[in-house]
PDB file of N, CA and C in Angstrom:
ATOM      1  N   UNK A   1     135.039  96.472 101.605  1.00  0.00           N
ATOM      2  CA  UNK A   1     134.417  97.779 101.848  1.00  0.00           C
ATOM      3  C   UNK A   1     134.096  98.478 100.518  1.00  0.00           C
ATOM      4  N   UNK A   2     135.031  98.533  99.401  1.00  0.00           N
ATOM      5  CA  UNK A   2     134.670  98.697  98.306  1.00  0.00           C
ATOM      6  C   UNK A   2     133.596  98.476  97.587  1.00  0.00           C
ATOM      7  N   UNK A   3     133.870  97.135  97.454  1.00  0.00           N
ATOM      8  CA  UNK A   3     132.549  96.339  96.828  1.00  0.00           C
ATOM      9  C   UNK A   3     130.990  96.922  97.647  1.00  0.00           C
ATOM     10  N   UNK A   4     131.124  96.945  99.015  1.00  0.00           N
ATOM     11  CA  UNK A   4     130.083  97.370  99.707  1.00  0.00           C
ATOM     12  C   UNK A   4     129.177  98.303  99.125  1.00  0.00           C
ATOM     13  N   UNK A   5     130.296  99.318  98.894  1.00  0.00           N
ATOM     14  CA  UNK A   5     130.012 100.731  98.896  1.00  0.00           C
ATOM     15  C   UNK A   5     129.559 100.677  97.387  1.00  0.00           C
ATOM     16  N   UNK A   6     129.960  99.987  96.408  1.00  0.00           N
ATOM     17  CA  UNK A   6     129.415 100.284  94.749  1.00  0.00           C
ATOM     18  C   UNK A   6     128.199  99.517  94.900  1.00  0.00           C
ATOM     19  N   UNK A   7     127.438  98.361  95.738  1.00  0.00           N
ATOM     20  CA  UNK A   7     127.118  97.967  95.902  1.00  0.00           C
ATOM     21  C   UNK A   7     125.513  99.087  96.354  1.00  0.00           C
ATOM     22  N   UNK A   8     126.000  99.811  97.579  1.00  0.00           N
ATOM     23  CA  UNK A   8     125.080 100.680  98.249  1.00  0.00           C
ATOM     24  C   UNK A   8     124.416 101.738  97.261  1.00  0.00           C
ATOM     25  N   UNK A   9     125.136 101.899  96.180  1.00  0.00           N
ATOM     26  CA  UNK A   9     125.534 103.426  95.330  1.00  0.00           C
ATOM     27  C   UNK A   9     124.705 102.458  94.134  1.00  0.00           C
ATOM     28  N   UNK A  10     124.797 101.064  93.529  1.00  0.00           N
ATOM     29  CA  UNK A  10     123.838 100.502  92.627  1.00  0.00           C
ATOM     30  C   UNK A  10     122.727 100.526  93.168  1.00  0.00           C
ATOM     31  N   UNK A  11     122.570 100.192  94.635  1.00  0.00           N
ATOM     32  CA  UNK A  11     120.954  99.604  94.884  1.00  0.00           C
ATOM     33  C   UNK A  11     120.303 101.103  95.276  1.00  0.00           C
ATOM     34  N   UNK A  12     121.131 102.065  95.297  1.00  0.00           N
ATOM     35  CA  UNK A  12     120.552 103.375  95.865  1.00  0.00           C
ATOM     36  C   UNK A  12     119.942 104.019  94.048  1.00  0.00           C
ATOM     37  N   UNK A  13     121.217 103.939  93.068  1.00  0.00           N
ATOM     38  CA  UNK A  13     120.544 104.360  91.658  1.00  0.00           C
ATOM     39  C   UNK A  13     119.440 103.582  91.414  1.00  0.00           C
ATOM     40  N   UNK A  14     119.067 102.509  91.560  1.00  0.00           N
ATOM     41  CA  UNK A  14     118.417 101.051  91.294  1.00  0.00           C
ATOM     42  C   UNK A  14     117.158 101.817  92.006  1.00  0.00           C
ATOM     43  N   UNK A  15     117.114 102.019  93.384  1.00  0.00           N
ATOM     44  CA  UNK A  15     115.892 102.514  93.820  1.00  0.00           C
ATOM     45  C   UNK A  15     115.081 103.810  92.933  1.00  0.00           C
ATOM     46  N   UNK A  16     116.123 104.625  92.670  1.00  0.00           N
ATOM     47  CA  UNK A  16     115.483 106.043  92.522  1.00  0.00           C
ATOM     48  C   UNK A  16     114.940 105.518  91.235  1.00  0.00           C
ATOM     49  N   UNK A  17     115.450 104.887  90.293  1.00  0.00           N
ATOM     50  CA  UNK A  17     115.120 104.488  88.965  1.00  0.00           C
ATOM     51  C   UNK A  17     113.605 104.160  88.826  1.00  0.00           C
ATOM     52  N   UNK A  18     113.710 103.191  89.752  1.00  0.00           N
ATOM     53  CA  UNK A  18     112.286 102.329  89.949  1.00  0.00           C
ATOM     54  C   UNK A  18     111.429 103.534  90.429  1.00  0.00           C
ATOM     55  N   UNK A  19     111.657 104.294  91.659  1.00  0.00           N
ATOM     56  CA  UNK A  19     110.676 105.100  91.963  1.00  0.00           C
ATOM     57  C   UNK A  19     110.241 106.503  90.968  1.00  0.00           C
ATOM     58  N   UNK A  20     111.298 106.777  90.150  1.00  0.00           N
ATOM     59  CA  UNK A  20     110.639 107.418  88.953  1.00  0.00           C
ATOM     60  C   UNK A  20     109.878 106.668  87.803  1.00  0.00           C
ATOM     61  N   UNK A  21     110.428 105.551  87.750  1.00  0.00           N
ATOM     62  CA  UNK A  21     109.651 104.455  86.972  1.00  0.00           C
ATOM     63  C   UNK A  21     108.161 104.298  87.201  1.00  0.00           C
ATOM     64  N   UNK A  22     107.913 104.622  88.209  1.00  0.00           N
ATOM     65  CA  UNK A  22     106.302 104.454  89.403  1.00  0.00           C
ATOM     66  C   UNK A  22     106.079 105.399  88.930  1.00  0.00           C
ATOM     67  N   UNK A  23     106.370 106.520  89.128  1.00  0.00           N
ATOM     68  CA  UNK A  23     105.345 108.162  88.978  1.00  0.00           C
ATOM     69  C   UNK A  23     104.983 108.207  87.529  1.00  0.00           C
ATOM     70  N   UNK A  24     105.793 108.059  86.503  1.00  0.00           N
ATOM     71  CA  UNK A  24     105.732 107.854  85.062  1.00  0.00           C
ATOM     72  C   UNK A  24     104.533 107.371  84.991  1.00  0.00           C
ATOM     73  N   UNK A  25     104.777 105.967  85.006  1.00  0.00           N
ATOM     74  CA  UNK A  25     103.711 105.305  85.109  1.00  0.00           C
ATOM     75  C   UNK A  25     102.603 105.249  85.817  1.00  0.00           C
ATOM     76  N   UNK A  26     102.122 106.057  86.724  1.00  0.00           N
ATOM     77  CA  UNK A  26     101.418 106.627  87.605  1.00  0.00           C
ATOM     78  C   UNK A  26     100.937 107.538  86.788  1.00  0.00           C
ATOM     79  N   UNK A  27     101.548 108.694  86.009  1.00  0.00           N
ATOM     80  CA  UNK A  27     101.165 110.107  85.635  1.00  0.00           C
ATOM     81  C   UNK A  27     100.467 109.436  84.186  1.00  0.00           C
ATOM     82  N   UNK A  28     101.210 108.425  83.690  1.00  0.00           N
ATOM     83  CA  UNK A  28     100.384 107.920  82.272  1.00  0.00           C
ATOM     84  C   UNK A  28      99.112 107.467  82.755  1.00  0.00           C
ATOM     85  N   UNK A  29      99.076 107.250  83.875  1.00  0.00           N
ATOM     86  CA  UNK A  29      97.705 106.498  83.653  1.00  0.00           C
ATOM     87  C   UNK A  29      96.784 107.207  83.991  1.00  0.00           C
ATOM     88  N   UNK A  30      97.120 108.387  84.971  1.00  0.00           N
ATOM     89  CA  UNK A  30      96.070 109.458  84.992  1.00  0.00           C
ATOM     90  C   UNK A  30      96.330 110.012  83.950  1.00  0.00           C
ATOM     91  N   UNK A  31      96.816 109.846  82.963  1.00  0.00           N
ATOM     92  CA  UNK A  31      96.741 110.927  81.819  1.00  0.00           C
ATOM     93  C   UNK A  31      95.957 110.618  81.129  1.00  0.00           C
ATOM     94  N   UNK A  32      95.840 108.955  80.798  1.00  0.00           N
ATOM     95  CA  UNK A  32      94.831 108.411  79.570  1.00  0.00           C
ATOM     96  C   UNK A  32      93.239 108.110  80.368  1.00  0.00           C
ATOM     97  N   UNK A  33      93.265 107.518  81.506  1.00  0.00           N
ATOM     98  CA  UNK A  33      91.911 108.237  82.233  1.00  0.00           C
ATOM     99  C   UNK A  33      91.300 109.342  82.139  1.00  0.00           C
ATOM    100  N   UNK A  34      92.266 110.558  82.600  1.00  0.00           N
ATOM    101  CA  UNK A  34      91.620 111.879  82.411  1.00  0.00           C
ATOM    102  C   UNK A  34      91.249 112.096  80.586  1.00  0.00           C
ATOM    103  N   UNK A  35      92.507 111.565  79.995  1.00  0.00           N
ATOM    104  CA  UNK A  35      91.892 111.584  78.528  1.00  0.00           C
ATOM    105  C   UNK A  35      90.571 110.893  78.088  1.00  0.00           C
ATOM    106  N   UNK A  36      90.199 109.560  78.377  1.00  0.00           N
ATOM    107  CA  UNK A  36      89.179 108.951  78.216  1.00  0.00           C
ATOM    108  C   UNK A  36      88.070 109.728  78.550  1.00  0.00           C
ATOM    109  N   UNK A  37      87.911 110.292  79.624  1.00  0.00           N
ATOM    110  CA  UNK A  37      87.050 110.515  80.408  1.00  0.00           C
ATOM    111  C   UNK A  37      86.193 112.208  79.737  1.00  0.00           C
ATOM    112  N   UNK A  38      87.783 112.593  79.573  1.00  0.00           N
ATOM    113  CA  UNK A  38      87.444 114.314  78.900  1.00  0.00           C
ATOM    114  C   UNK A  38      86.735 113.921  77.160  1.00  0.00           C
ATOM    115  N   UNK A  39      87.344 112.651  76.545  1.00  0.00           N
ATOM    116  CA  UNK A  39      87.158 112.557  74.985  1.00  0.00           C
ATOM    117  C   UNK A  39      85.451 111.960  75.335  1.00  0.00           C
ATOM    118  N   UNK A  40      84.788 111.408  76.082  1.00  0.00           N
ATOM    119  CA  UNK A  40      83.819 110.877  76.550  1.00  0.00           C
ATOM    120  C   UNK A  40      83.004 111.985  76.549  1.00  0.00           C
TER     121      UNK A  40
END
């Protein structure tokens, strides 16, 4: 049950990580688009 539970609590940090990992990288890329686009 232990193990379970550090288990649930890694793959739960593990998720959020990744899904801020996405927006980051999401927000960079509209950033250098909108940059391209505005330096254009």
């Amino acid at each position: 049950m232990i193990f379970d539970g550090k288990k649930d609590v890694s793959s739960r940090i593990k998720n959020l990580y990744l899904s801020i990992l996405n927006r980051v990288m999401y927000g960079h890329e509209i950033f250098i688009f909108f940059h391209v686009h505005v330096t254009k």
